[in-house]
PDB file of N, CA and C in Angstrom:
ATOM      1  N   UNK A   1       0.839  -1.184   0.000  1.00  0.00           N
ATOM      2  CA  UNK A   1       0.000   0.000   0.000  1.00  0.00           C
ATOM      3  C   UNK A   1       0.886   1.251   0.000  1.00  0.00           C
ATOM      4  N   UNK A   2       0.289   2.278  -0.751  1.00  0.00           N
ATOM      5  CA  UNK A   2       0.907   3.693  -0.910  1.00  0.00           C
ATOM      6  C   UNK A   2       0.471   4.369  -0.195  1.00  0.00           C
ATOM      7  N   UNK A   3       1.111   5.335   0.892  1.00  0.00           N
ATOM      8  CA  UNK A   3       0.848   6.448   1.668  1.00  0.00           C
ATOM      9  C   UNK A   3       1.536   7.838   1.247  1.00  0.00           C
ATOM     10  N   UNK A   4       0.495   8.582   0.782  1.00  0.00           N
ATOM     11  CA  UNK A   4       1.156   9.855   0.182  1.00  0.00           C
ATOM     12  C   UNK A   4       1.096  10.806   1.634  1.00  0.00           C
ATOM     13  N   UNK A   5       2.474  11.126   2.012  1.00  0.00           N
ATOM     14  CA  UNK A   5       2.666  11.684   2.731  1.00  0.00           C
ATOM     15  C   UNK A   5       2.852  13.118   2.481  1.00  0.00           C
ATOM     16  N   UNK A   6       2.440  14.244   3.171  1.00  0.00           N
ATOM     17  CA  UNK A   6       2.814  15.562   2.636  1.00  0.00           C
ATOM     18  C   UNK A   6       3.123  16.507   3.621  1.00  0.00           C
ATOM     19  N   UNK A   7       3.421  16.054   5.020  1.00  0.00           N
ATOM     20  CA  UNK A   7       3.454  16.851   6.279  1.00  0.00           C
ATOM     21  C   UNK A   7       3.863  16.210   7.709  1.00  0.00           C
ATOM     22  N   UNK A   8       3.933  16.482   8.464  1.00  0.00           N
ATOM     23  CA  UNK A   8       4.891  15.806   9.364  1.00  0.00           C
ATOM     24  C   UNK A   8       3.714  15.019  10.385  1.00  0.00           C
ATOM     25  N   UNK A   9       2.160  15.469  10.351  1.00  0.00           N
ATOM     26  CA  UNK A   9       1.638  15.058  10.648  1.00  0.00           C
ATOM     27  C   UNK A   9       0.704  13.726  10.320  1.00  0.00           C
ATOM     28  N   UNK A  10       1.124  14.249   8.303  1.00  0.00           N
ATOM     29  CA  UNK A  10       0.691  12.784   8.483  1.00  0.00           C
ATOM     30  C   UNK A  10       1.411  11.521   8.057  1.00  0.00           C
ATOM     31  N   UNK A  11       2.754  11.837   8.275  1.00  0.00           N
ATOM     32  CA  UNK A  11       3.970  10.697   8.410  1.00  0.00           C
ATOM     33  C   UNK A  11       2.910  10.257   9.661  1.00  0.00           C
ATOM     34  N   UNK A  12       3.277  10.920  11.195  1.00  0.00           N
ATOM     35  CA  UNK A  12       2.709  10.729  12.181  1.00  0.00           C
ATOM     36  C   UNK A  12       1.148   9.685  12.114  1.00  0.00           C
ATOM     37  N   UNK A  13       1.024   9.963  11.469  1.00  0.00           N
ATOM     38  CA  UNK A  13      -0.477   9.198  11.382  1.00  0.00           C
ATOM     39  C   UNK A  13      -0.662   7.546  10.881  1.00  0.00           C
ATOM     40  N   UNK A  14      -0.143   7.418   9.626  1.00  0.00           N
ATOM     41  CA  UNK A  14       0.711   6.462   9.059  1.00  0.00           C
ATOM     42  C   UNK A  14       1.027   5.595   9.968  1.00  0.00           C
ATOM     43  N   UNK A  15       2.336   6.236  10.962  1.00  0.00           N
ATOM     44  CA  UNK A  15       3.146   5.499  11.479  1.00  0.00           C
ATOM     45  C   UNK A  15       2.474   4.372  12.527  1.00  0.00           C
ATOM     46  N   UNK A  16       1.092   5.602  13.424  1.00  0.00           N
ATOM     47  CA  UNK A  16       0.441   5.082  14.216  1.00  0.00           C
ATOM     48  C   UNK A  16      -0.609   4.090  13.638  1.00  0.00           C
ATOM     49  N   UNK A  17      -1.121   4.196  12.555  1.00  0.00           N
ATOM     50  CA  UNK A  17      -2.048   3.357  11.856  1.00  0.00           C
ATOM     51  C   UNK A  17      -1.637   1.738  11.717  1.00  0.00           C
ATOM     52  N   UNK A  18       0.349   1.875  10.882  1.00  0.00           N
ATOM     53  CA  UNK A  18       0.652   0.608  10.633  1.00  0.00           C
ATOM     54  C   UNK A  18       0.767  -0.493  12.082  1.00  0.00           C
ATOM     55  N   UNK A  19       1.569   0.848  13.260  1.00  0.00           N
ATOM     56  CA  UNK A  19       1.509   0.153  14.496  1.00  0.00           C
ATOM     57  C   UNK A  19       0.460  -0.315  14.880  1.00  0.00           C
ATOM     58  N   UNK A  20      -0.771   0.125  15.002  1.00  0.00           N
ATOM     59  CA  UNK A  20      -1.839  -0.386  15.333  1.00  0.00           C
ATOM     60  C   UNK A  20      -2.409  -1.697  14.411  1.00  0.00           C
ATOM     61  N   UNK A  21      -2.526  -1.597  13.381  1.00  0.00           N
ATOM     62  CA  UNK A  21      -2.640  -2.495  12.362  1.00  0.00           C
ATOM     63  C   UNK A  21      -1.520  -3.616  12.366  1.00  0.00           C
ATOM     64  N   UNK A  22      -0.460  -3.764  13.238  1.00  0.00           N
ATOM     65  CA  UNK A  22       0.407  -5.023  13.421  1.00  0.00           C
ATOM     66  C   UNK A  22       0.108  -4.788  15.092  1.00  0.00           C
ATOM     67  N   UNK A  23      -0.805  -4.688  15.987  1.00  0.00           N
ATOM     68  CA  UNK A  23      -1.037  -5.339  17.126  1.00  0.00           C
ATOM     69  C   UNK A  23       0.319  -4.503  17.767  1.00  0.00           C
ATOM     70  N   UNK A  24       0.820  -3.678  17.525  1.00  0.00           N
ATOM     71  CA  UNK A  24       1.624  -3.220  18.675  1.00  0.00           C
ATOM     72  C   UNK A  24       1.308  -2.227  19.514  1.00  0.00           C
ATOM     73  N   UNK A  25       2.088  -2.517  20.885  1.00  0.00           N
ATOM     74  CA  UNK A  25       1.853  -0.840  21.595  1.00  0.00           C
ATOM     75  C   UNK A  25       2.937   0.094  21.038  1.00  0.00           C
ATOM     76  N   UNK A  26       3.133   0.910  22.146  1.00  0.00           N
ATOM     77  CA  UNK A  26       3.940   2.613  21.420  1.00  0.00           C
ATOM     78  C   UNK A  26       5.456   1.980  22.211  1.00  0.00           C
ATOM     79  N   UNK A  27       5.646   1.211  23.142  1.00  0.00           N
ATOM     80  CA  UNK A  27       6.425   0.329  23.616  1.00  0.00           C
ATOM     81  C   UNK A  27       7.140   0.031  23.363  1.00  0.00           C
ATOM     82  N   UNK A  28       6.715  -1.653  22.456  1.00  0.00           N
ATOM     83  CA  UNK A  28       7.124  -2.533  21.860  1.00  0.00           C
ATOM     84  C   UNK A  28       7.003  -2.205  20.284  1.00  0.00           C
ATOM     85  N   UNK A  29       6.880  -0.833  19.909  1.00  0.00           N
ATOM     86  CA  UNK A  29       7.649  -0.756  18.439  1.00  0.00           C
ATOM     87  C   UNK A  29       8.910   0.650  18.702  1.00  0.00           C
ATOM     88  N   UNK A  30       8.649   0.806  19.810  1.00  0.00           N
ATOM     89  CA  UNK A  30       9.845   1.337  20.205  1.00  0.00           C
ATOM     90  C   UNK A  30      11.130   0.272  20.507  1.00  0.00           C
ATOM     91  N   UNK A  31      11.053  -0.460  21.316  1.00  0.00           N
ATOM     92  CA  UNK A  31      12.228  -1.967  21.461  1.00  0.00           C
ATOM     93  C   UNK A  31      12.038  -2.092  20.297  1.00  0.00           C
ATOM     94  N   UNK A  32      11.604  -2.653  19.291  1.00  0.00           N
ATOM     95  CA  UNK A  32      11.548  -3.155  18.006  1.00  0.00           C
ATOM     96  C   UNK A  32      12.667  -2.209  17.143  1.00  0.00           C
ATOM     97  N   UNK A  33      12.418  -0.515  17.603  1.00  0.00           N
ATOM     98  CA  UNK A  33      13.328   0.275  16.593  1.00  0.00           C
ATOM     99  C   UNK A  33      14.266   0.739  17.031  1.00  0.00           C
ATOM    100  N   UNK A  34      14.723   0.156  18.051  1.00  0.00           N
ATOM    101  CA  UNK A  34      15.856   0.472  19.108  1.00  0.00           C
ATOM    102  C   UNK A  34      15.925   1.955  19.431  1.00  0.00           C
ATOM    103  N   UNK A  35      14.682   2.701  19.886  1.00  0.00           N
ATOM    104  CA  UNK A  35      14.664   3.977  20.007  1.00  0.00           C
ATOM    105  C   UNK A  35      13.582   4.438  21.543  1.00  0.00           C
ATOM    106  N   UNK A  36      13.279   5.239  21.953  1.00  0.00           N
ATOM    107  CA  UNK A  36      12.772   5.575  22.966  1.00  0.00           C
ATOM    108  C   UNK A  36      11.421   5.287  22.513  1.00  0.00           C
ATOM    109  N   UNK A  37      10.422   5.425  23.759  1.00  0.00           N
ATOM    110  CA  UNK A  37       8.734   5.578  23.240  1.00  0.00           C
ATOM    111  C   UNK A  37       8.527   7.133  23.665  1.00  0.00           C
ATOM    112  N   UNK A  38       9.645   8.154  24.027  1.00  0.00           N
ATOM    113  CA  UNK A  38       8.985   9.545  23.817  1.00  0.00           C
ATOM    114  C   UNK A  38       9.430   9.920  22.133  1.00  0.00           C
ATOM    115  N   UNK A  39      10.469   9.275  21.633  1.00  0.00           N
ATOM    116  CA  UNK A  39      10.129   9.758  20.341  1.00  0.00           C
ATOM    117  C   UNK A  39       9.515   9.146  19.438  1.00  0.00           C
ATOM    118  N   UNK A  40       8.518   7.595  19.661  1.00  0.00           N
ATOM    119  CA  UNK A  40       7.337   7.335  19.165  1.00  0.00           C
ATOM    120  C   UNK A  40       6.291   8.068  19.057  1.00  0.00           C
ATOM    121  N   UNK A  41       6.067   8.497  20.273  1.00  0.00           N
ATOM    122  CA  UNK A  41       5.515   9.449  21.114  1.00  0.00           C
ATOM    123  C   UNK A  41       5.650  10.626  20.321  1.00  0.00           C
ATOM    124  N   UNK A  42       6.337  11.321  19.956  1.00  0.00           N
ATOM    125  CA  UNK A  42       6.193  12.652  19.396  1.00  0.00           C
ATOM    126  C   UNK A  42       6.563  12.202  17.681  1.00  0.00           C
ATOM    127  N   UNK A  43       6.886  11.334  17.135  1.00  0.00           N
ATOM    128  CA  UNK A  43       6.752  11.106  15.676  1.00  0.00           C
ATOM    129  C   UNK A  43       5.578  10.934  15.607  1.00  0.00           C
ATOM    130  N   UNK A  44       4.367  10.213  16.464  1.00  0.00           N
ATOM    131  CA  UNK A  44       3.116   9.958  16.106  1.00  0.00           C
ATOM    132  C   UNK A  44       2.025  11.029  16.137  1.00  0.00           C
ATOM    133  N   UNK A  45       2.764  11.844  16.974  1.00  0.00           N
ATOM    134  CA  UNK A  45       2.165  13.337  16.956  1.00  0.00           C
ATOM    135  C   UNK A  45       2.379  14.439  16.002  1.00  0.00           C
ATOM    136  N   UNK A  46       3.211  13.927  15.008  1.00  0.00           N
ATOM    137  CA  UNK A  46       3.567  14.685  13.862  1.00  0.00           C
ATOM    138  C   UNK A  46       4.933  16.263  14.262  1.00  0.00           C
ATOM    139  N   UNK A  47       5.342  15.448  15.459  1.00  0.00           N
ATOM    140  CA  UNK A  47       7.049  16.501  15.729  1.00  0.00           C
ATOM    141  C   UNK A  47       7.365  16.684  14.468  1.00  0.00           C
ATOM    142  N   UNK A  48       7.561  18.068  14.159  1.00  0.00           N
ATOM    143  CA  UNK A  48       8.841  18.118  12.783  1.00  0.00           C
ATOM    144  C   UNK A  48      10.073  18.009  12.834  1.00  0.00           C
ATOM    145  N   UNK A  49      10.814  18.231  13.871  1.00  0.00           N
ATOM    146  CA  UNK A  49      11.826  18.334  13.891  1.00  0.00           C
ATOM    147  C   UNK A  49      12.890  16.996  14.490  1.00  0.00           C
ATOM    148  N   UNK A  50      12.204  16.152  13.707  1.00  0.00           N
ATOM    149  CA  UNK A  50      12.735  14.924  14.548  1.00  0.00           C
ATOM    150  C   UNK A  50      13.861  14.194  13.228  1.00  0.00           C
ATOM    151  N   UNK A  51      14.704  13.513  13.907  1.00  0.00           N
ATOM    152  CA  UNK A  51      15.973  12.986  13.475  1.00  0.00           C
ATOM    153  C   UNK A  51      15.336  12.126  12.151  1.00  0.00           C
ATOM    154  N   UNK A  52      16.184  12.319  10.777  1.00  0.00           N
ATOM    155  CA  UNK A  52      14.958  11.552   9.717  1.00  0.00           C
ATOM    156  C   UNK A  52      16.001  10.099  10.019  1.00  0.00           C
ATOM    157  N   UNK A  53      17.085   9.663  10.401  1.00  0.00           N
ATOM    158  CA  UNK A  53      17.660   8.499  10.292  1.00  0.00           C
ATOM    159  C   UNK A  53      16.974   7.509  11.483  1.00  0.00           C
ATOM    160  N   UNK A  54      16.518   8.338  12.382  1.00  0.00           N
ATOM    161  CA  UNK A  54      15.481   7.681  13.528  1.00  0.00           C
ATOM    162  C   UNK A  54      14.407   7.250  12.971  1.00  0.00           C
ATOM    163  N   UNK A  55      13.678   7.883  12.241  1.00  0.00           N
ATOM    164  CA  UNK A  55      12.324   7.708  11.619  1.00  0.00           C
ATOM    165  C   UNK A  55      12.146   7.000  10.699  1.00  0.00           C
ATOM    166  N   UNK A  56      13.474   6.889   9.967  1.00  0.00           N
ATOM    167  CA  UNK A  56      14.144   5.345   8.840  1.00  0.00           C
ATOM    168  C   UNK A  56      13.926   4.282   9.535  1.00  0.00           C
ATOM    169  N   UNK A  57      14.492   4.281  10.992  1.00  0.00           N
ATOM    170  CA  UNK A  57      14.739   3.006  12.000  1.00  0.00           C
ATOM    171  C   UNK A  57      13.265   2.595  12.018  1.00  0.00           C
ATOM    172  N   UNK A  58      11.875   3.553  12.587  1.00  0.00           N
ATOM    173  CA  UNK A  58      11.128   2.783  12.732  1.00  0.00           C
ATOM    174  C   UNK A  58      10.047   2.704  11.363  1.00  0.00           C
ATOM    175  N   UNK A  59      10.505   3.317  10.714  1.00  0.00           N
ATOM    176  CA  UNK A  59       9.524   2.915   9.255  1.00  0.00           C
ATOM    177  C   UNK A  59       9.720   1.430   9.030  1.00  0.00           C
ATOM    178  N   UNK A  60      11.324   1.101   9.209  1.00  0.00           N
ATOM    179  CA  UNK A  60      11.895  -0.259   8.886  1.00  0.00           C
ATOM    180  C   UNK A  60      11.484  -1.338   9.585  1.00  0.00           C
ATOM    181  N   UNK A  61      11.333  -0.991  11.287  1.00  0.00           N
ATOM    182  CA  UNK A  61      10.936  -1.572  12.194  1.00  0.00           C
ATOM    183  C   UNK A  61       9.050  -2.355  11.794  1.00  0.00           C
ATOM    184  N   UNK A  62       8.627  -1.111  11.013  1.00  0.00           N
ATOM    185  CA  UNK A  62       7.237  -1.343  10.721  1.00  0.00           C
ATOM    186  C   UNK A  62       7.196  -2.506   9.567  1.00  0.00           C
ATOM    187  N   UNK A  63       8.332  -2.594   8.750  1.00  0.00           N
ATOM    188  CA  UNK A  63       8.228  -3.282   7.345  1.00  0.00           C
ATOM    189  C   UNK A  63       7.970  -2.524   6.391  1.00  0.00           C
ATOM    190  N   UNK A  64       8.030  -1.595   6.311  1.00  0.00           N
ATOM    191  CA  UNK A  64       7.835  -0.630   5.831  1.00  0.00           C
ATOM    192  C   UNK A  64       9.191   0.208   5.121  1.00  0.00           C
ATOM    193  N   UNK A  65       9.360   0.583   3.775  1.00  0.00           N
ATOM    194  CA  UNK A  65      10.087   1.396   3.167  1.00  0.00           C
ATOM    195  C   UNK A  65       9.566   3.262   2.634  1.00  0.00           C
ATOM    196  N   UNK A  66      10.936   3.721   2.711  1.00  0.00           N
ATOM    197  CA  UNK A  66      10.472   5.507   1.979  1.00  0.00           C
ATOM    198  C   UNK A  66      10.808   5.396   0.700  1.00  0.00           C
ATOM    199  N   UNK A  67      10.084   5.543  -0.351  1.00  0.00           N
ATOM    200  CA  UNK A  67       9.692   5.789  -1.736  1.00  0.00           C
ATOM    201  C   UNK A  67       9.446   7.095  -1.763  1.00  0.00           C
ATOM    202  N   UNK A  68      10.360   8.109  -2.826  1.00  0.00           N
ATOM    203  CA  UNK A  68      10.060   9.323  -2.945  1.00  0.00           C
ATOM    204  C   UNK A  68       9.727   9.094  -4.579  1.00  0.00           C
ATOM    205  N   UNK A  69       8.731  10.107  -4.960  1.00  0.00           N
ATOM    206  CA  UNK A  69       8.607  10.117  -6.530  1.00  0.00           C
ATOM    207  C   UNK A  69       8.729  11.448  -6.852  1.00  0.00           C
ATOM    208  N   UNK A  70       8.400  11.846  -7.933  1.00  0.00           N
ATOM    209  CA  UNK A  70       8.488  13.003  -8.539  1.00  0.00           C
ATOM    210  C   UNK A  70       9.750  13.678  -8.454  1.00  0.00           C
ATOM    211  N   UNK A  71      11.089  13.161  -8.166  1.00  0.00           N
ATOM    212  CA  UNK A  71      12.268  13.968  -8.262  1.00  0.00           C
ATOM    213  C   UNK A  71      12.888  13.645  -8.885  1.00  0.00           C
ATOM    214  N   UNK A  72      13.579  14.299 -10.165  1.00  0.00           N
ATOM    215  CA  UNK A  72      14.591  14.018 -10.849  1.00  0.00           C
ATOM    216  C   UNK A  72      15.424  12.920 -10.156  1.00  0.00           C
ATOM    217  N   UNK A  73      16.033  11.788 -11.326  1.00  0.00           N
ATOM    218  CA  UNK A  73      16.747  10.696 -11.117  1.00  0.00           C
ATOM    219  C   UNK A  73      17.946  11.180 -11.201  1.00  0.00           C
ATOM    220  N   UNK A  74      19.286  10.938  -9.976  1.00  0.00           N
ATOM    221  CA  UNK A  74      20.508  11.704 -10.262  1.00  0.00           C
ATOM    222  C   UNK A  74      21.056  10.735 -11.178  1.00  0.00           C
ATOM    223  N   UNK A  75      22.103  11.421 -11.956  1.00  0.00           N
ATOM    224  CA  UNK A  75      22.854  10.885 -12.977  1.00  0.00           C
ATOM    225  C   UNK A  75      23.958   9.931 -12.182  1.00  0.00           C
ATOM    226  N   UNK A  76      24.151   8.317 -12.969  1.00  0.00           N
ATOM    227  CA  UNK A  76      24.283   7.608 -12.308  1.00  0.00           C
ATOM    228  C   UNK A  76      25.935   7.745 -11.605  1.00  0.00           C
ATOM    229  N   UNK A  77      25.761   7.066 -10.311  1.00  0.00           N
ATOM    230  CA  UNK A  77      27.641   7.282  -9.557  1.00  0.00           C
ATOM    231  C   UNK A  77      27.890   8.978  -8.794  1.00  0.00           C
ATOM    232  N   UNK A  78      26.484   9.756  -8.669  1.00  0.00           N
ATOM    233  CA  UNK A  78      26.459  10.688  -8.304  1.00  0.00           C
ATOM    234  C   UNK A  78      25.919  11.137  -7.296  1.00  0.00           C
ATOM    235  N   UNK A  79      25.775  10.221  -6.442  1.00  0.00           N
ATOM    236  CA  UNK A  79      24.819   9.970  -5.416  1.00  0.00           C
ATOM    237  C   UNK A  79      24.852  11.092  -4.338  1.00  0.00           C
ATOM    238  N   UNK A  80      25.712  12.122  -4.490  1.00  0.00           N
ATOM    239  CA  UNK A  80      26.633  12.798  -3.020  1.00  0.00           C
ATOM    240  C   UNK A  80      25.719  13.858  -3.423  1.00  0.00           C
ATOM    241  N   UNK A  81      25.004  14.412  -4.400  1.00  0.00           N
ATOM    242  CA  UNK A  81      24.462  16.005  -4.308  1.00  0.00           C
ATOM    243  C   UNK A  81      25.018  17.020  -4.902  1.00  0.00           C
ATOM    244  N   UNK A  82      26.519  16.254  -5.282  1.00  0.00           N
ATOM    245  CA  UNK A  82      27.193  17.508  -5.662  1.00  0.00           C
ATOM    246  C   UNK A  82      26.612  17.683  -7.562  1.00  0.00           C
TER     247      UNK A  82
END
């Protein structure tokens, strides 16, 4: 399933939906993403300012991958931005 995300709130929403939808608490998908349950806790609340390599951890934790579309494909071996 595709979740078009467009705001920090509704990453947040998502996140809490899939957790709920695999039987977890805010807890035990925290142990699961080797991360606290206050920043479950405030990713599910749609925090903006939260660490995106944390939020990798528990997307992953969920089974879950980030798919971005609509952005130019970098030219290949160029991966750095420059």
């Amino acid at each position: 399933m595709i979740t078009q995300i467009q705001t920090p709130l509704h990453l947040g929403s998502a996140i809490r939906s899939a957790r709920k939808q695999l039987g977890l608490t805010q807890p035990q998908l925290a142990l699961a993403a080797g991360v606290g349950v206050r920043f479950i806790v405030d990713l599910e609340a749609g925090k903006p300012t939260l660490r995106l390599e944390t939020v990798l951890r528990v997307i992953d934790a969920l089974g879950g991958t980030l798919q971005i579309s609509g952005l130019p494909i970098p030219p290949e071996g160029n991966s750095d931005g420059a």
